[in-house]
Protein backbone atom coordinates (compact mmCIF):
# COMPACT_ATOMS: atom_id res chain seq x y z
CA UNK A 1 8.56 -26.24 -10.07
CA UNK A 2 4.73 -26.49 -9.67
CA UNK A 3 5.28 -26.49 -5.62
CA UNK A 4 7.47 -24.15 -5.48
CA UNK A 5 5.64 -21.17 -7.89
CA UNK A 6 2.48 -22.43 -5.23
CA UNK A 7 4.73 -21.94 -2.33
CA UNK A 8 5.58 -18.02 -3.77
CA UNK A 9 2.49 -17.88 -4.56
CA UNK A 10 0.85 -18.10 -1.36
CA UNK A 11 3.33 -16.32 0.31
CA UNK A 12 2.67 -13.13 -2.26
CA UNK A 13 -1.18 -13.35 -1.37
CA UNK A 14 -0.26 -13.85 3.08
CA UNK A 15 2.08 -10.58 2.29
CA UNK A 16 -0.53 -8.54 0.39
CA UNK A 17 -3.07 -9.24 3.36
CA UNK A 18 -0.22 -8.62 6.05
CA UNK A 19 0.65 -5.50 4.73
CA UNK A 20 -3.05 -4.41 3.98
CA UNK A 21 -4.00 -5.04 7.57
CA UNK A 22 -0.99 -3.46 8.78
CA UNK A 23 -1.83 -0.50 6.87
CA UNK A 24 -4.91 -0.44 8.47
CA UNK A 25 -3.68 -0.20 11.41
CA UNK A 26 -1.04 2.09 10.67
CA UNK A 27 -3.75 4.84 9.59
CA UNK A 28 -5.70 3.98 12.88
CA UNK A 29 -3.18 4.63 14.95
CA UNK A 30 -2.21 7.60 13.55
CA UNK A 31 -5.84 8.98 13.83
CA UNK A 32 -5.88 8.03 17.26
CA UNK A 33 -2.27 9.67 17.56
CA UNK A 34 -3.46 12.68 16.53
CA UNK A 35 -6.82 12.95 18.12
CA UNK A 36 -5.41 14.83 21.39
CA UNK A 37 -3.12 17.22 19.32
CA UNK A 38 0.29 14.92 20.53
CA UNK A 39 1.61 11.64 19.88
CA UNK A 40 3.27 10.46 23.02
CA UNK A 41 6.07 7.69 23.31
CA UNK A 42 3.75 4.57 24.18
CA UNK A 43 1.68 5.75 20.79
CA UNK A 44 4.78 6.13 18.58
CA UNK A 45 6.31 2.70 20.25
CA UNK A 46 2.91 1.02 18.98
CA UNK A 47 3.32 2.82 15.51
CA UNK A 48 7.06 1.98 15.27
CA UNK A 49 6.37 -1.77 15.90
CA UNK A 50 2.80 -1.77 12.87
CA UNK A 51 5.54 0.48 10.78
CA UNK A 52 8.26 -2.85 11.09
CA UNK A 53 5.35 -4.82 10.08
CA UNK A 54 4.59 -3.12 7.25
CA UNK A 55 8.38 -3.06 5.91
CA UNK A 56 8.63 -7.01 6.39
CA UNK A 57 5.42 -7.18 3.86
CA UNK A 58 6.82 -4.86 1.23
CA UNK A 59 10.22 -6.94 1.13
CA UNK A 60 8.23 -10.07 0.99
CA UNK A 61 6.09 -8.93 -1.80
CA UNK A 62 8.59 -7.24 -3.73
CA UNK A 63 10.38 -10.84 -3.43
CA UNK A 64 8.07 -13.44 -4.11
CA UNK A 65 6.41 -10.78 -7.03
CA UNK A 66 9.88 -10.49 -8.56
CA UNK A 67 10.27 -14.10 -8.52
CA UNK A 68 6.74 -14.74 -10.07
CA UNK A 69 7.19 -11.93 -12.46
CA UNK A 70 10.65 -13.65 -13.49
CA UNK A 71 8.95 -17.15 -14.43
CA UNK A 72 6.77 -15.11 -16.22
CA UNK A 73 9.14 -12.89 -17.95
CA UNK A 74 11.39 -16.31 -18.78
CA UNK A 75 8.66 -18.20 -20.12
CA UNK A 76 7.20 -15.46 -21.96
CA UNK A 77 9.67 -12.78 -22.53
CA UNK A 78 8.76 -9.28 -21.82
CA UNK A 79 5.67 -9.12 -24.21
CA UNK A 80 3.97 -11.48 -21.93
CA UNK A 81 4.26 -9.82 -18.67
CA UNK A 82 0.65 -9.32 -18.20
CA UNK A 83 -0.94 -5.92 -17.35
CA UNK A 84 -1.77 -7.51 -14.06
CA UNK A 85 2.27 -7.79 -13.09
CA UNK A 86 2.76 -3.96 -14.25
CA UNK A 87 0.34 -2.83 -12.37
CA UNK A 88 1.69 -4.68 -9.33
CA UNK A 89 4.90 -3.43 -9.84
CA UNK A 90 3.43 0.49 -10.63
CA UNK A 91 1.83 0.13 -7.07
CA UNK A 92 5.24 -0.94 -5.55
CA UNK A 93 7.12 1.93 -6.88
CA UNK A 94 4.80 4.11 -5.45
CA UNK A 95 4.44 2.33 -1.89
CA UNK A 96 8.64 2.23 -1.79
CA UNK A 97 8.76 5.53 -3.19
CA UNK A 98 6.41 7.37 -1.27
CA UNK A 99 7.72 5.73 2.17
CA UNK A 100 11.51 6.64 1.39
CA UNK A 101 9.63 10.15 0.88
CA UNK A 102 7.59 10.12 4.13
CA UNK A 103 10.65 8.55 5.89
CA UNK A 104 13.04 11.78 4.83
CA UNK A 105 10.34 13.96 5.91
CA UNK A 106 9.81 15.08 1.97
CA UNK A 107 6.28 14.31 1.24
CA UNK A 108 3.60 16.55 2.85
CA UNK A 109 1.00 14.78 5.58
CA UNK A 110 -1.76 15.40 3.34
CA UNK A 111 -0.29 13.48 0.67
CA UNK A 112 1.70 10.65 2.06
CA UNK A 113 -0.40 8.79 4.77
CA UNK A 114 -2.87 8.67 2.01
CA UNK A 115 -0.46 7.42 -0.84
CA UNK A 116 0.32 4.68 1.40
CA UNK A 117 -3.31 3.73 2.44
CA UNK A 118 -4.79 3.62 -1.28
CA UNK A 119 -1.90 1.81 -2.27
CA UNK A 120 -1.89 -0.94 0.24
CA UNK A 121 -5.58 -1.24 -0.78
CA UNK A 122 -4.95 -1.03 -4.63
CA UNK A 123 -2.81 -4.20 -4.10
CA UNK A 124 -5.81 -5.88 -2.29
CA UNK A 125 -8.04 -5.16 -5.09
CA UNK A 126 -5.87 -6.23 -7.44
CA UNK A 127 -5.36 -9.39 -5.74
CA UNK A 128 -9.47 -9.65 -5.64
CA UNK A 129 -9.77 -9.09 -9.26
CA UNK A 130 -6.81 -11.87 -9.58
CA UNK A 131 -8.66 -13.98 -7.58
CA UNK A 132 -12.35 -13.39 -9.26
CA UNK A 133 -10.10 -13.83 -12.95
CA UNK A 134 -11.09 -10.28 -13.81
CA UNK A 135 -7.54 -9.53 -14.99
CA UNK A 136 -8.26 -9.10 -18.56
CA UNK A 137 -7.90 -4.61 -18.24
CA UNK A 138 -5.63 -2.76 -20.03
CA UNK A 139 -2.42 -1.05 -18.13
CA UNK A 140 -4.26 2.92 -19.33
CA UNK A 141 -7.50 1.17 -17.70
CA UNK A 142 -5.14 0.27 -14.43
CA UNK A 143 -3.45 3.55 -14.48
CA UNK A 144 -6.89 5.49 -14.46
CA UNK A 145 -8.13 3.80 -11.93
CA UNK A 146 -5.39 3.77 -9.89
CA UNK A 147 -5.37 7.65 -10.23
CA UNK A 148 -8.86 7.74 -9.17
CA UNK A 149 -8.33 5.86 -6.32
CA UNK A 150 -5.85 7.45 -5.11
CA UNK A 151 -7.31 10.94 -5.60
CA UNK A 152 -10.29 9.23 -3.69
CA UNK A 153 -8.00 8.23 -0.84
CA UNK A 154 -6.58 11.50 -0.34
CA UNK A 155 -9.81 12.95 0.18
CA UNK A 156 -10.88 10.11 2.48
CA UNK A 157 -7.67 10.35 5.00
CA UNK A 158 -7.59 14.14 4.86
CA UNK A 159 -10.84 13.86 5.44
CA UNK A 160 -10.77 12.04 8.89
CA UNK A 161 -7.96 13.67 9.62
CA UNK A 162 -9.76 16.74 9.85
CA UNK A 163 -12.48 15.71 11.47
CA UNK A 164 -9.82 13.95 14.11
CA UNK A 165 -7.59 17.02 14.48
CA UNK A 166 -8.30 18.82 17.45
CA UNK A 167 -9.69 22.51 16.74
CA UNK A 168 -7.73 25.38 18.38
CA UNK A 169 -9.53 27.25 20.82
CA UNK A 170 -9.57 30.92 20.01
CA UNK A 171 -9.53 33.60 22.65
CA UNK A 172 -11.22 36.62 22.77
């Protein structure tokens, strides 16, 4: 059993950096997209292919962190799910909800790009502060933060974004 919780393990952590690098990318392209005011068909071929990338990390994670959290759950019961495992899961539910949203066209540009992006990096954090042992927060402390960052990404990606856009030229 050892092996194989190593085996889900790793591939958890190889998702997690996957789909934060992909997200990376994802942004960047969009920012470079957007830069001359149209996204032609070679750009949204390029973002289609990061976008497949990014779905095959958020199955894998939501996989090998339901099996993980499963162990956990049946060796512990619920009461010992850390605070770690709910905030992973938190951070999925907002990475699957928000891209259903941004897929059906029902979350606004300013919002969902930026969902995305602090999310992708919350779950690189919290992989850091796994990592480093620093798991020993609260799930209010987690939420806060989370909150935080997210209001912090927002700014960030709107941010670029505007300075990216290209400004109309008025007449007159």
């Amino acid at each position: 059993m050892t092996l194989f919780l190593t085996f889900i393990t790793i591939l958890k952590v190889l998702s997690i950096a996957l789909g934060v690098g992909a997200s990376t990318l994802a942004v960047t392209n969009f920012f470079v997209a957007i830069a001359d005011g149209y996204i032609d068909e070679t750009e949204r071929r390029m973002m289609g292919v990061v976008y497949t990338v990014l779905r095959v990390a958020m199955v894998a994670i939501l996989g090998t962190a339901g099996m993980l959290i499963a162990y956990e759950y049946g060796k512990n019961g619920l009461s010992g799910i850390s605070s770690l495992n709910y905030a992973l899961v938190t951070i999925l539910l907002v990475l699957y909800t928000n891209a259903l949203l941004m897929t059906a066209h029902k979350v606004s540009t300013t919002v969902g790009p930026a969902l995305q992006a602090g999310s992708w990096y919350a779950l690189g954090i919290l992989l850091a502060l796994q990592t480093l042992t620093l798991t020993d927060f609260t799930y209010t402390q987690f939420l806060l933060g989370y909150i935080a960052w997210l209001i912090l990404a927002i700014g960030i990606i709107n941010g670029i974004m505007t300075a990216v856009t290209p400004k109309k030229k008025y007449l007159g």
